[in-house]
PDB file of N, CA and C in Angstrom:
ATOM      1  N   UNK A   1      15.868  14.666  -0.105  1.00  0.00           N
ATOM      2  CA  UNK A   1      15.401  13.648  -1.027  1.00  0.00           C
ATOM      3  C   UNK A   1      13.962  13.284  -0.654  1.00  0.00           C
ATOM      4  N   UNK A   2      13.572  13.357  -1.532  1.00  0.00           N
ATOM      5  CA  UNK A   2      11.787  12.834  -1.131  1.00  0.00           C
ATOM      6  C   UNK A   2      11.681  11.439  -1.449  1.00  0.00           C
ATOM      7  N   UNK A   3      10.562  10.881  -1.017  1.00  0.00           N
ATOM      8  CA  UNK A   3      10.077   9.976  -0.492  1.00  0.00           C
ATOM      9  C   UNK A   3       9.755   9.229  -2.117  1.00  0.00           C
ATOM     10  N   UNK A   4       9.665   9.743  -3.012  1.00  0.00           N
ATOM     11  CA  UNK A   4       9.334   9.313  -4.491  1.00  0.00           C
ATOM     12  C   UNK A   4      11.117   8.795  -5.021  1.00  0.00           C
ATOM     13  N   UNK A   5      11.650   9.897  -4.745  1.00  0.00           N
ATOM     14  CA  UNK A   5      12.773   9.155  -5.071  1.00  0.00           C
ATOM     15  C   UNK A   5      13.650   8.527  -4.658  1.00  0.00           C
ATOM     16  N   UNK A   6      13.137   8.152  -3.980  1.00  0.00           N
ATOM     17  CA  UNK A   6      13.682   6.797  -2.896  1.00  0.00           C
ATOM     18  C   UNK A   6      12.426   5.347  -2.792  1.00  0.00           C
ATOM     19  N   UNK A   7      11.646   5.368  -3.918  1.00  0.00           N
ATOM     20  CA  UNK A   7      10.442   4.407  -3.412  1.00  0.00           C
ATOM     21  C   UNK A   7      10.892   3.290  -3.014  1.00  0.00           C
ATOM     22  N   UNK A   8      10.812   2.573  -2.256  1.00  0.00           N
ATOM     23  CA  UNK A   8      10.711   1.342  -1.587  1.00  0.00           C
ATOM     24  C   UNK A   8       9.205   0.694  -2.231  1.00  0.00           C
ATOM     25  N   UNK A   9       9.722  -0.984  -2.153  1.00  0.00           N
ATOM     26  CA  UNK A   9       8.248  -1.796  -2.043  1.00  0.00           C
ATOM     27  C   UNK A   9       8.748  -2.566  -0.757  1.00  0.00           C
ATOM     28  N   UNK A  10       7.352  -2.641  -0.419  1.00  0.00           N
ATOM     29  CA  UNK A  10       7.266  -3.149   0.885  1.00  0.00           C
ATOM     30  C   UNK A  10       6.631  -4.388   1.050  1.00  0.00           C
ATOM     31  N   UNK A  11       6.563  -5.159   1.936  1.00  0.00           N
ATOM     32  CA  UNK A  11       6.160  -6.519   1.994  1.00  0.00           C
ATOM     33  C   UNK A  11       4.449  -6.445   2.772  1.00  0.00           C
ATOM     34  N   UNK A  12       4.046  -7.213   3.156  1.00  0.00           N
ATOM     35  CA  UNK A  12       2.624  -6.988   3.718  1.00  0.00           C
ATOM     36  C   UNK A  12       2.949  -6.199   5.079  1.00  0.00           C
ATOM     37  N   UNK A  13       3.944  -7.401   5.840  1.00  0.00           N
ATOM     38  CA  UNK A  13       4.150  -6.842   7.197  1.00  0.00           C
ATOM     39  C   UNK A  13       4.635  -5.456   7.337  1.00  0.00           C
ATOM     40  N   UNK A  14       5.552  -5.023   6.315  1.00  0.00           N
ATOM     41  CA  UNK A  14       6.119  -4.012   6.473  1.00  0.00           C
ATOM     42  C   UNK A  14       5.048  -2.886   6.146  1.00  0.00           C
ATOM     43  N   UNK A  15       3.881  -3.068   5.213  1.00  0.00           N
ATOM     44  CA  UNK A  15       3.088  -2.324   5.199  1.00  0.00           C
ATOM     45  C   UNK A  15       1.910  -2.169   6.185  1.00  0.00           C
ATOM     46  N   UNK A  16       1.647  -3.361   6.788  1.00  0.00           N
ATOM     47  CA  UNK A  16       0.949  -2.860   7.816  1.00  0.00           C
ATOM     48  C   UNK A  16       1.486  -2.422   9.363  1.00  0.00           C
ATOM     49  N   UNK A  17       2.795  -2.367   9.152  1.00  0.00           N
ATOM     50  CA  UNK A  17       3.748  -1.834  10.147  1.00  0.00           C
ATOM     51  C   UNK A  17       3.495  -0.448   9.933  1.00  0.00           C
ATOM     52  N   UNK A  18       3.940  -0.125   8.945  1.00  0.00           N
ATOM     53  CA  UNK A  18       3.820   1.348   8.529  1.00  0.00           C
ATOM     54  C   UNK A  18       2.808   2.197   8.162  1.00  0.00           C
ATOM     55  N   UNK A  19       1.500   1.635   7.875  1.00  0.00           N
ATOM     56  CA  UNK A  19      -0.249   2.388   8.188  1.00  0.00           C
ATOM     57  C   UNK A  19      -0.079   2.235   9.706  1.00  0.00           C
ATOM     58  N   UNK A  20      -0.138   0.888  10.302  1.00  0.00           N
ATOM     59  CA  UNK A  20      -0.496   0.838  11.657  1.00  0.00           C
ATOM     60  C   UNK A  20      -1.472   0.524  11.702  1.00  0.00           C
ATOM     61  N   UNK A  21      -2.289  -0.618  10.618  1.00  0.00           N
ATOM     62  CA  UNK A  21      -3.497  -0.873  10.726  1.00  0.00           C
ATOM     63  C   UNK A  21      -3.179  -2.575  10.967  1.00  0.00           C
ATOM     64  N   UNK A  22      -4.561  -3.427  10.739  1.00  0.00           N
ATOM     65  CA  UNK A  22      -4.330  -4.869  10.819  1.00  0.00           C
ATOM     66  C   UNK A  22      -4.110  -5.746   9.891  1.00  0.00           C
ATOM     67  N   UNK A  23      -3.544  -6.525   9.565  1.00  0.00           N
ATOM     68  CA  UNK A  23      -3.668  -7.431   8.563  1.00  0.00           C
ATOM     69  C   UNK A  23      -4.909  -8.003   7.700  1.00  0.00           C
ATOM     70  N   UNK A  24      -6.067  -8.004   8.338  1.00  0.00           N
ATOM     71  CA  UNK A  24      -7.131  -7.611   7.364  1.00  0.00           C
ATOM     72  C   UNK A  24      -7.389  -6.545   6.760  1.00  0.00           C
ATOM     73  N   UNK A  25      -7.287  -6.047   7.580  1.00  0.00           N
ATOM     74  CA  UNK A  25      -7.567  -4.234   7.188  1.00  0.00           C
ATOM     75  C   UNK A  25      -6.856  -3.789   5.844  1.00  0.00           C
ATOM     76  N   UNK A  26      -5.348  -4.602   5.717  1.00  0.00           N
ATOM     77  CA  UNK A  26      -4.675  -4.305   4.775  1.00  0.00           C
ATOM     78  C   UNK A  26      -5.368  -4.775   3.608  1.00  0.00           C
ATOM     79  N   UNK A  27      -5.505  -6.310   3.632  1.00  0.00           N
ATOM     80  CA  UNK A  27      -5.757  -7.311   2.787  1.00  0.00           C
ATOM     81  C   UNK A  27      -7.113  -6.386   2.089  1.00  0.00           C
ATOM     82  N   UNK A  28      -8.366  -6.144   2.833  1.00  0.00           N
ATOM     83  CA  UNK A  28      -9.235  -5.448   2.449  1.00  0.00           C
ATOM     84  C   UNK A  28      -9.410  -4.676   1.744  1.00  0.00           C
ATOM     85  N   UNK A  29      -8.371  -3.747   2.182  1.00  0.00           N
ATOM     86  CA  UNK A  29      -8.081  -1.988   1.294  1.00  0.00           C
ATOM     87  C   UNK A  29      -7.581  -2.816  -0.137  1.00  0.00           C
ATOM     88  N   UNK A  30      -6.567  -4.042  -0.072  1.00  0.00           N
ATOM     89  CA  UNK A  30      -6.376  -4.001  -1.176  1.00  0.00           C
ATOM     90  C   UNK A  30      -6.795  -4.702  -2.238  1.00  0.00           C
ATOM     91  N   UNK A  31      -8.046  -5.779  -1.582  1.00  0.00           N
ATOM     92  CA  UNK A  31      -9.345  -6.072  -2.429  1.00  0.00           C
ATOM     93  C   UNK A  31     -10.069  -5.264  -3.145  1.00  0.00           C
ATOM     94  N   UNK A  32      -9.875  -3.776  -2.366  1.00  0.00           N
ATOM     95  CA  UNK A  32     -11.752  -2.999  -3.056  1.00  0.00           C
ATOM     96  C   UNK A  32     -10.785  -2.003  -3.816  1.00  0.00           C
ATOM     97  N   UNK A  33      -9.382  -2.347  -3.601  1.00  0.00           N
ATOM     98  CA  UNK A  33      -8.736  -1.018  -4.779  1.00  0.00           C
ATOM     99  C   UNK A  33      -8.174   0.257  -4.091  1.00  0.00           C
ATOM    100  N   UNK A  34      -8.440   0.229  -2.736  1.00  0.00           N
ATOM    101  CA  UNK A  34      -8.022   1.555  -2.237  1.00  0.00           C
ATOM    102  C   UNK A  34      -6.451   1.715  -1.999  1.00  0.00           C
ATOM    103  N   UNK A  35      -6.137   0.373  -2.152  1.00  0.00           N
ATOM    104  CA  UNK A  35      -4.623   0.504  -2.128  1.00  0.00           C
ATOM    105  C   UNK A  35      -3.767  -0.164  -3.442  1.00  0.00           C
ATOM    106  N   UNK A  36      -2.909   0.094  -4.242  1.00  0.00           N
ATOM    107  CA  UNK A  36      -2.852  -0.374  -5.382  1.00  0.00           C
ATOM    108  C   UNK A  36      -1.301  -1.441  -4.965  1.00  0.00           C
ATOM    109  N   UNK A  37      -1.820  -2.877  -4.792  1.00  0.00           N
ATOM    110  CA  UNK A  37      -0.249  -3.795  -4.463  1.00  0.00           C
ATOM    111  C   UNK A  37      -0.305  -5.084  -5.688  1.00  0.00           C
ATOM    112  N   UNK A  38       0.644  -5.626  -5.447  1.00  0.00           N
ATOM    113  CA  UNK A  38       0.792  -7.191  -6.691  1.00  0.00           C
ATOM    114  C   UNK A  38       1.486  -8.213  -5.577  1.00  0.00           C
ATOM    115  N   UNK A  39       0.816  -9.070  -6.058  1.00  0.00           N
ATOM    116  CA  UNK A  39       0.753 -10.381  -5.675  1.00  0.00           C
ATOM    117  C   UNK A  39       1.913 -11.109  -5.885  1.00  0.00           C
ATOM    118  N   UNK A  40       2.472 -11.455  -4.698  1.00  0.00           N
ATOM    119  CA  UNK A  40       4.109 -11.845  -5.165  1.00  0.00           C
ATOM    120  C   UNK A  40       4.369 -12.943  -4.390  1.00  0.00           C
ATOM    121  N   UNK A  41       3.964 -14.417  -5.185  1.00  0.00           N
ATOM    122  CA  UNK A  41       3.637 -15.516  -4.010  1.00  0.00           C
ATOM    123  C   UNK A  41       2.673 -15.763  -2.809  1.00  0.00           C
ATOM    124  N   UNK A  42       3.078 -15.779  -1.672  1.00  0.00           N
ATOM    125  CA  UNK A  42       1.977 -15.563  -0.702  1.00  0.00           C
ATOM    126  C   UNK A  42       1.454 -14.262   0.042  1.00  0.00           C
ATOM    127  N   UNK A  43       2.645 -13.462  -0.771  1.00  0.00           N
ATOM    128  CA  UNK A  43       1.862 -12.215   0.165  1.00  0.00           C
ATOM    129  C   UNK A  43       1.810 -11.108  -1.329  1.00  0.00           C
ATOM    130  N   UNK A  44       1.844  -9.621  -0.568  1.00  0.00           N
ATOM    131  CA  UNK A  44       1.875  -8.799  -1.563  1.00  0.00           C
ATOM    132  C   UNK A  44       2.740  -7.752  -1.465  1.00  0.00           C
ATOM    133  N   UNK A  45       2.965  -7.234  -2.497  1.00  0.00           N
ATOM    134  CA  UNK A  45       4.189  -5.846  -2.295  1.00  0.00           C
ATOM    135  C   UNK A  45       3.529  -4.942  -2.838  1.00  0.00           C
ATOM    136  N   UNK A  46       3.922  -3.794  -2.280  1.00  0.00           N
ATOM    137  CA  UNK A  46       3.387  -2.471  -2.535  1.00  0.00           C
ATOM    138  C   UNK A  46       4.394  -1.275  -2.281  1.00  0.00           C
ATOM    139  N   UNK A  47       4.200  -0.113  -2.987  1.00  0.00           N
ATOM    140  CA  UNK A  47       5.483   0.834  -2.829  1.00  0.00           C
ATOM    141  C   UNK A  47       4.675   1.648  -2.016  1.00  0.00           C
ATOM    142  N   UNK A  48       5.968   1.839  -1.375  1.00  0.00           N
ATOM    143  CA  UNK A  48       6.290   3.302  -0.343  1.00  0.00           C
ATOM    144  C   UNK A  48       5.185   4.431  -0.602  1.00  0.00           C
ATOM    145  N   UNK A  49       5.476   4.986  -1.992  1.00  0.00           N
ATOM    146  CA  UNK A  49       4.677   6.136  -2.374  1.00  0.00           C
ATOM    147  C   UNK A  49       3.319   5.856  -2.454  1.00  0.00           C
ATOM    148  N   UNK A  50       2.806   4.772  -2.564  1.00  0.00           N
ATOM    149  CA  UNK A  50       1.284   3.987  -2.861  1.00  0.00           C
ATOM    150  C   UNK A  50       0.789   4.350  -1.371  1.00  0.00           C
ATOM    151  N   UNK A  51       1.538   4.059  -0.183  1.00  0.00           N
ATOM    152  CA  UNK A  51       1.063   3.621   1.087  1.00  0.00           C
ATOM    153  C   UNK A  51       1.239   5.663   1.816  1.00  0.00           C
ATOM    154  N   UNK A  52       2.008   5.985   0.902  1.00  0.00           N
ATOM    155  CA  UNK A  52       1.825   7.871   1.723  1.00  0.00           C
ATOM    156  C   UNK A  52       0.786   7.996   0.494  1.00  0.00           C
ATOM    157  N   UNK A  53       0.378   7.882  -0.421  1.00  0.00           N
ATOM    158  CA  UNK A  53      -0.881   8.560  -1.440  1.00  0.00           C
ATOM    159  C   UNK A  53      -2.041   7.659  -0.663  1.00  0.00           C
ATOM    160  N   UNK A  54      -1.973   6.991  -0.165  1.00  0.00           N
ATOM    161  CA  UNK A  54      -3.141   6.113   0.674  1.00  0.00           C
ATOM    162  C   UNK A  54      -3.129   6.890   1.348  1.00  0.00           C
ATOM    163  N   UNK A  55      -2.353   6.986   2.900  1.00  0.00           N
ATOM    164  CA  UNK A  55      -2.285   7.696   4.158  1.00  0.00           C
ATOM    165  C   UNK A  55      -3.033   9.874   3.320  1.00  0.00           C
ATOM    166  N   UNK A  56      -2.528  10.349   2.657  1.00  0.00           N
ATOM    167  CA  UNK A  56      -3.162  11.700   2.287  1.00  0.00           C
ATOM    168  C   UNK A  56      -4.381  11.343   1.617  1.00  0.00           C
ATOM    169  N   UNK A  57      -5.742  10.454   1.653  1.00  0.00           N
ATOM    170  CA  UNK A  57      -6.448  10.259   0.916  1.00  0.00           C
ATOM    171  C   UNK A  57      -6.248  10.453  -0.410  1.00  0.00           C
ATOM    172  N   UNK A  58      -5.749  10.167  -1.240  1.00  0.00           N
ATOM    173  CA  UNK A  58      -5.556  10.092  -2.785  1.00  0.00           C
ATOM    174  C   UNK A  58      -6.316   9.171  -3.139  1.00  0.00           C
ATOM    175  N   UNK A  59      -7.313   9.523  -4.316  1.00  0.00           N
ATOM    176  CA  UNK A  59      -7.516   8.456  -5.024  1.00  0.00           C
ATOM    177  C   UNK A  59      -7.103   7.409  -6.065  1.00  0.00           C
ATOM    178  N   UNK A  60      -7.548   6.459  -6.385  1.00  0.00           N
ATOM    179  CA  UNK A  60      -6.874   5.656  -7.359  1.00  0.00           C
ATOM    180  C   UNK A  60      -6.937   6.100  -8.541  1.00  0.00           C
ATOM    181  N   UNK A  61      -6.252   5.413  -9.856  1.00  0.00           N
ATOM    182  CA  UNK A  61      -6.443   5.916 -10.875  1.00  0.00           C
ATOM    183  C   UNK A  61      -7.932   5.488 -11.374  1.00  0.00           C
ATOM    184  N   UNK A  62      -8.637   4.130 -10.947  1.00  0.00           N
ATOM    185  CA  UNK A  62     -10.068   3.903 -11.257  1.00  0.00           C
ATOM    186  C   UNK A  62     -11.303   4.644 -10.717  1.00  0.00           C
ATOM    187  N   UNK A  63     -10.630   5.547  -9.452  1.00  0.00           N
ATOM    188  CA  UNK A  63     -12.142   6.435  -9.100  1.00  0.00           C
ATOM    189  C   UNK A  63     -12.596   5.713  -7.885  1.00  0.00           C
ATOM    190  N   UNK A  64     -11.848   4.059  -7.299  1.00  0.00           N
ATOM    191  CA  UNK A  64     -12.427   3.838  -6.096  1.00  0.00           C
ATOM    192  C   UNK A  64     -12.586   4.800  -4.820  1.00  0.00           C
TER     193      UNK A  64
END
């Protein structure tokens, strides 16, 4: 089973658990667009497949 069909959304922590980067670092990427998440109260969620098309350099659909 791949990783698409199983997507998970993930919470902030859980996403910066799983880059392995910092909590700005996250917040950042997902200011300038490099990471595509939604705003869900105080933090943000983002899927599984968003955070491995991040990790293989993929770009966004806007060209950031």
């Amino acid at each position: 089973m791949s990783i698409v069909d199983r997507d998970e959304v993930l919470t902030t922590e859980e996403a910066i658990q799983y880059l392995k980067i910092s909590k700005p670092t996250f917040l950042k990427y997902v200011r300038i667009g490099r990471i595509k998440a939604i705003k869900a109260g105080k933090g943000w969620r983002v899927l599984q497949s968003e955070l491995v098309r991040f990790l293989k350099g993929g770009e966004t659909t806007n060209g950031i």
